[in-house]
Protein backbone atom coordinates (compact mmCIF):
# COMPACT_ATOMS: atom_id res chain seq x y z
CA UNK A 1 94.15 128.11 111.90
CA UNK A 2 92.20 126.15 114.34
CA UNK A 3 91.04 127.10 118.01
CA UNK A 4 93.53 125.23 120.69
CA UNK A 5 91.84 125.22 123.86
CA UNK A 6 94.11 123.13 126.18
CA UNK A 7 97.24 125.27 125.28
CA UNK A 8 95.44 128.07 127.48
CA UNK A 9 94.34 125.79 129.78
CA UNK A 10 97.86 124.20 130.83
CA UNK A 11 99.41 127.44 131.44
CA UNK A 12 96.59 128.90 134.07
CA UNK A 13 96.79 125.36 135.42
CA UNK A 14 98.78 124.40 138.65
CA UNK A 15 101.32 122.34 138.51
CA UNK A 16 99.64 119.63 140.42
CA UNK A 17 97.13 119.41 138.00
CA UNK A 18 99.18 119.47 134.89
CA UNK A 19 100.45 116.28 136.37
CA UNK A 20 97.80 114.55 135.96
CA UNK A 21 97.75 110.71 133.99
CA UNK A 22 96.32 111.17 131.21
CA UNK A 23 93.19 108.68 131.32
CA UNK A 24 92.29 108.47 127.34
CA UNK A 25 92.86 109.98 124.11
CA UNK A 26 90.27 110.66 121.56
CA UNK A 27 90.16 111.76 117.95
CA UNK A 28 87.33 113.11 116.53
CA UNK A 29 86.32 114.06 112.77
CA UNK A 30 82.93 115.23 111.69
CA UNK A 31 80.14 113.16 110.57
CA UNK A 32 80.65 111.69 106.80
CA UNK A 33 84.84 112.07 107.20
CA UNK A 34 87.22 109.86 105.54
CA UNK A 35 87.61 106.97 108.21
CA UNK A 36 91.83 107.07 106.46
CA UNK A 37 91.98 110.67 107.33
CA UNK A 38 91.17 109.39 111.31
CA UNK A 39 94.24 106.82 111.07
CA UNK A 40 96.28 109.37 109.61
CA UNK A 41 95.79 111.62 112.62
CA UNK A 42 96.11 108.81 115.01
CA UNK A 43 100.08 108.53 114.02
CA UNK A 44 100.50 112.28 114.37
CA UNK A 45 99.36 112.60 117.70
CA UNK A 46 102.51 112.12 120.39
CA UNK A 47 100.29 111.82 123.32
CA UNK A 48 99.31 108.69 125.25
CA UNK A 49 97.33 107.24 127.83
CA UNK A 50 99.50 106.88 131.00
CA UNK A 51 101.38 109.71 130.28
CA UNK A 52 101.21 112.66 132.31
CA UNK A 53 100.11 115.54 130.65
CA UNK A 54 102.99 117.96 129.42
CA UNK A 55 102.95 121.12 127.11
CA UNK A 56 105.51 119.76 124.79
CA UNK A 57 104.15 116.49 123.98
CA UNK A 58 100.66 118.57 123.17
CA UNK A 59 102.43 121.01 121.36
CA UNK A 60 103.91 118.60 118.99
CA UNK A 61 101.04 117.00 118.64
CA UNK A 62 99.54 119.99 117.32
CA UNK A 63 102.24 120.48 115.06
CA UNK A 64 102.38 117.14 113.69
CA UNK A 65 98.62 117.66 112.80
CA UNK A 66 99.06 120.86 111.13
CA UNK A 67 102.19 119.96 109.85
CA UNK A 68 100.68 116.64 107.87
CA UNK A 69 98.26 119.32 105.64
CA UNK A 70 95.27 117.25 106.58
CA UNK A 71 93.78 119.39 109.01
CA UNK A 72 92.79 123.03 109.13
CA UNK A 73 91.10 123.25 112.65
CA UNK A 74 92.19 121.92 115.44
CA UNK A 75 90.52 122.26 119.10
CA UNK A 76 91.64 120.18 122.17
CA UNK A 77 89.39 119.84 125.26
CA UNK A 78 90.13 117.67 128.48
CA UNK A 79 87.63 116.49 130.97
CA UNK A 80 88.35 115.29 134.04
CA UNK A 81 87.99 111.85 135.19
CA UNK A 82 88.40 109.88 138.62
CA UNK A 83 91.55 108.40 137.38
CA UNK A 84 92.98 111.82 135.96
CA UNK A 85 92.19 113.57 132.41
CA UNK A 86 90.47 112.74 129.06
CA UNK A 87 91.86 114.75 126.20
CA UNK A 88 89.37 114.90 123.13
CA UNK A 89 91.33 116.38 119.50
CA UNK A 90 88.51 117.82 117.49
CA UNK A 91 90.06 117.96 114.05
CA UNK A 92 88.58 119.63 111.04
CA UNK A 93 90.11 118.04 107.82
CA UNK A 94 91.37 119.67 105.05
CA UNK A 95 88.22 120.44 101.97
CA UNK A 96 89.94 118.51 98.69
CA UNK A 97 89.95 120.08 95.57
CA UNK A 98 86.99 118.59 93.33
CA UNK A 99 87.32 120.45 90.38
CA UNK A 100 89.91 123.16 89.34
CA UNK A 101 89.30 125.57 86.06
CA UNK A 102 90.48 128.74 84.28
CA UNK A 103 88.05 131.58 83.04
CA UNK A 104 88.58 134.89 81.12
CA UNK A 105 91.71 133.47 79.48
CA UNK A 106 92.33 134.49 75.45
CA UNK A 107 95.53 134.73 74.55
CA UNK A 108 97.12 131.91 76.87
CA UNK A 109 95.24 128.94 76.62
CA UNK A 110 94.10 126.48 79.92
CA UNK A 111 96.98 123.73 79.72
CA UNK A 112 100.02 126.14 79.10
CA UNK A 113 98.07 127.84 82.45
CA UNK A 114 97.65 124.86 84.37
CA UNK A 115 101.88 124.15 83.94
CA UNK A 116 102.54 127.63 85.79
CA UNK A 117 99.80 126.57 88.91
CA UNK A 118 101.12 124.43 91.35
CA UNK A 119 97.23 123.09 92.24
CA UNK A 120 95.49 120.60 90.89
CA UNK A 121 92.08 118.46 91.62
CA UNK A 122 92.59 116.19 94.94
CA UNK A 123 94.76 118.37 96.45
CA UNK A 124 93.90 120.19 99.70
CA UNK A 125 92.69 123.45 99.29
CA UNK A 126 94.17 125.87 101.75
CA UNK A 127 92.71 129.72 100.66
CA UNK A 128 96.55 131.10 101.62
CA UNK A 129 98.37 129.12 99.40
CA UNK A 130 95.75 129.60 96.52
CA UNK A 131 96.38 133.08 96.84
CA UNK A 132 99.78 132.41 96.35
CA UNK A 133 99.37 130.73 93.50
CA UNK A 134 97.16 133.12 92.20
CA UNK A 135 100.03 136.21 92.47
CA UNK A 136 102.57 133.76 91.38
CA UNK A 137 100.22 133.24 87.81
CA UNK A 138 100.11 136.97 87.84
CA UNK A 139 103.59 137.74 87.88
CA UNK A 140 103.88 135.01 84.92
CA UNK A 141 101.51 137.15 82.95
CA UNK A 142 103.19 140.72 83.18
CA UNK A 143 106.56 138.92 82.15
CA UNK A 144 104.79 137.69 78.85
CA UNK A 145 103.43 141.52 78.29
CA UNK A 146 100.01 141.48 80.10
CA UNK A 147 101.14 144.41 82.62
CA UNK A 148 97.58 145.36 83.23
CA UNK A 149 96.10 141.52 83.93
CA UNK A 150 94.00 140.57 87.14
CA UNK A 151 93.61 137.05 88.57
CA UNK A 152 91.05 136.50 90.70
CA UNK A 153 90.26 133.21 92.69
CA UNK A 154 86.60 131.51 92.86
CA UNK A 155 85.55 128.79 95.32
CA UNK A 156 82.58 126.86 95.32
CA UNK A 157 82.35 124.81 98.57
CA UNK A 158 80.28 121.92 98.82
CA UNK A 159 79.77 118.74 101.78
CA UNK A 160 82.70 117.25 99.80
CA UNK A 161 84.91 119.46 98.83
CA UNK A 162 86.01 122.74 96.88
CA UNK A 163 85.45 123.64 93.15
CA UNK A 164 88.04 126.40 92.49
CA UNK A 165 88.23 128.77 89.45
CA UNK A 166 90.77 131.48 88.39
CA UNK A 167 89.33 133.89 87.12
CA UNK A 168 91.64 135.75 84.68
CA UNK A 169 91.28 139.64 82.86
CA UNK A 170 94.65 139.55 80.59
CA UNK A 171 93.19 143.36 80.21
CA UNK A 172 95.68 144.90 76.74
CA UNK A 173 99.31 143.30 76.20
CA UNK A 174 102.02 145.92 76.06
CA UNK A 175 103.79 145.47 72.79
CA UNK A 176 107.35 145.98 72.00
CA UNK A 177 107.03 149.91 70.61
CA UNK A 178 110.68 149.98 69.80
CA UNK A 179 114.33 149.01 70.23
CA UNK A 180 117.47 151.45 70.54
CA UNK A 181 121.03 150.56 71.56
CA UNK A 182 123.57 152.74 73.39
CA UNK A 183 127.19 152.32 74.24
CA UNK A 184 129.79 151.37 72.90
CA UNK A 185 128.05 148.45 69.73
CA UNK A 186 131.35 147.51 68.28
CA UNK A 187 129.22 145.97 65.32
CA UNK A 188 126.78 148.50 63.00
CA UNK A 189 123.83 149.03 64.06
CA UNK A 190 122.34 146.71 61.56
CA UNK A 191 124.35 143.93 62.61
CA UNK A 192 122.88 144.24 66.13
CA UNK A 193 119.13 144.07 64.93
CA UNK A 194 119.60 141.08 63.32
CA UNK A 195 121.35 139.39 66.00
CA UNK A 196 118.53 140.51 68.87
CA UNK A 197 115.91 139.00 66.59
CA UNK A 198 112.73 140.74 67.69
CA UNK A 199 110.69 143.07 65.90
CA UNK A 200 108.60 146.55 67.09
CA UNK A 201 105.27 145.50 67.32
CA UNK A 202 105.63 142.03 68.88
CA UNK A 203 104.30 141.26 72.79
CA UNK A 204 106.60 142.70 75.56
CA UNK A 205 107.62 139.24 76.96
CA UNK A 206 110.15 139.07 79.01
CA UNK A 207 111.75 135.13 78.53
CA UNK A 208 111.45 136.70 74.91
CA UNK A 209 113.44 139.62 75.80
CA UNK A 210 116.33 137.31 78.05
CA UNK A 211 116.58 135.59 74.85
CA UNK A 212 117.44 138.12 72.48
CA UNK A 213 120.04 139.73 75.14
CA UNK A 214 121.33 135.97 75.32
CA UNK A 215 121.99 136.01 71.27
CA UNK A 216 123.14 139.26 71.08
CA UNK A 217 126.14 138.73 73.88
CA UNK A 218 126.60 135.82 71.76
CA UNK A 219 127.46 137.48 68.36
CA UNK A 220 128.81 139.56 70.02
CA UNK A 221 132.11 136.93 71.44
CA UNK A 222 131.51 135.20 68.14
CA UNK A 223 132.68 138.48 65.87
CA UNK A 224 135.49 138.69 67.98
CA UNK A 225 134.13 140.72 70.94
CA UNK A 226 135.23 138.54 73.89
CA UNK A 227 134.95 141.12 76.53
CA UNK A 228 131.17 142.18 75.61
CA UNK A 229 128.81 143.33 78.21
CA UNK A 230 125.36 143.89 77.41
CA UNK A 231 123.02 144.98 80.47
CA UNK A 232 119.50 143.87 80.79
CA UNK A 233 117.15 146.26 78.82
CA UNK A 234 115.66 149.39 80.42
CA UNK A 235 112.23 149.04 79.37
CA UNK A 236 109.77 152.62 79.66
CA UNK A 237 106.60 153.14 80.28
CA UNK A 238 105.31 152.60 76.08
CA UNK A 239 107.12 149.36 75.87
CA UNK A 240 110.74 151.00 74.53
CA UNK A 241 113.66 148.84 75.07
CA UNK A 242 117.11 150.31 75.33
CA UNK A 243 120.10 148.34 75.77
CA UNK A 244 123.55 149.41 76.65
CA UNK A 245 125.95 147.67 74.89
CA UNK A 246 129.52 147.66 76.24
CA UNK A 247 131.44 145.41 73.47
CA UNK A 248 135.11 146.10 74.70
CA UNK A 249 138.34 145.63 72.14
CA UNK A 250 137.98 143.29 69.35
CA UNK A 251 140.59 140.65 69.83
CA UNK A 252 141.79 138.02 67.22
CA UNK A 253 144.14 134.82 68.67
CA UNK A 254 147.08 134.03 66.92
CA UNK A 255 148.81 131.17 67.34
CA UNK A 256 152.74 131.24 66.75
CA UNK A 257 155.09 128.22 66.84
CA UNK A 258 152.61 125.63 66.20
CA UNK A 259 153.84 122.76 63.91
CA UNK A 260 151.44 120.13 63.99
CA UNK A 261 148.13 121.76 64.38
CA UNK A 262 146.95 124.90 61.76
């Protein structure tokens, strides 16, 4: 977040001053900046010459600027002049993303990756959201069994721009160690393995795991159990599953008096 000077200055300045015309506005961008990203600015900034100068007006200004995503610093100066005030916008644009890249990744390759980040090259690179994205990819990981992985960002900044990496440790999956159901099954035992579909030694993945809840409940109402409950599993610390299993009365519809339809 950028340094706003004139914010401080309006409210230690008197009135009479504050009401000054405002003589000129100026944008400024570094040397070697995208002349578009300077027209761009120019239609976020509310303040004109001939106006008098008023907190709001800067404020939104501001906002606009920060709002647009182009700009990461901001600092506003004004200068007197024998007609009233010149207010200079220093503005510090946003670094692009020049190249963006996985490392340390086995088991899930790049472009299944690169579907779960929300960044790619061109974009602007702010460091909160990339650490956003970066504990949003984790969190995608544990679900597919990697409960112990680390992702770790890696920028490269250079005069034009950002080269950021994600450095991944996927570290052991947790695999599926076994599978016990409790309740009341209303179908053997057997009947319910082969409806949940997944077998001890596969990875602890979660989707997986919604899945095979999803086709049990489902054989479940299909042999007659229309009332079935099953609960998400309660998964312990060696990658046990347990799921309780409340099928309810097994109900059959009969249909009495019908003539035209069997």
């Amino acid at each position: 977040m950028g340094i706003v000077l004139l914010l401080a200055i309006l409210s230690s300045t008197p009135a009479a001053d504050a009401a000054l015309p405002i003589d000129s506005v100026e944008i400024q961008l570094p040397a070697g900046s995208d002349a578009s990203v300077l027209e761009r600015a120019a239609e976020y900034v509310v303040v004109r010459s001939g106006q008098r100068l008023a907190r709001p007006l800067l404020i939104r200004s501001i906002e606009n600027l920060y709002a647009s995503g182009h700009f990461t610093d901001i600092e506003v100066t004004s200068t007197p002049t024998p007609s009233g005030l010149k207010l200079l916008f220093l503005l510090t644009p946003t670094p692009k993303i020049l190249e963006f890249s996985f490392e340390g990744n086995k088991a899930i390759d790049s472009i299944a990756l690169a579907k779960q980040v929300k960044l790619t090259v061109g974009d602007g690179y702010w460091p909160e959201r990339l650490l956003r994205e970066a504990e949003a990819l984790t969190t995608w990981y544990r679900r597919r069994g990697f409960r112990e992985v680390a992702v770790r960002p890696k920028v490269t900044a250079s005069e034009f721009g950002v080269s950021v990496r994600l450095a991944i440790d996927e570290g052991n999956p947790t695999l599926l160690s076994g599978i016990t159901f409790s309740g009341d099954h209303g179908l053997p035992v057997q009947a319910l393995y082969r409806a949940f579909d997944l077998s001890v030694g596969e990875r602890l993945d979660l989707d997986q795991i919604d899945e095979a809840v999803s086709r049990l409940k489902s054989h479940l109402v299909q042999s007659h159990f229309y009332r079935a409950k099953v609960d998400t599993p309660r998964i312990d610390g060696q990658g046990r599953l347990n799921i309780l299993i409340a099928a309810g009365p097994k109900l059959r519809l009969l249909l009495k008096g019908n003539r035209h339809f069997t």
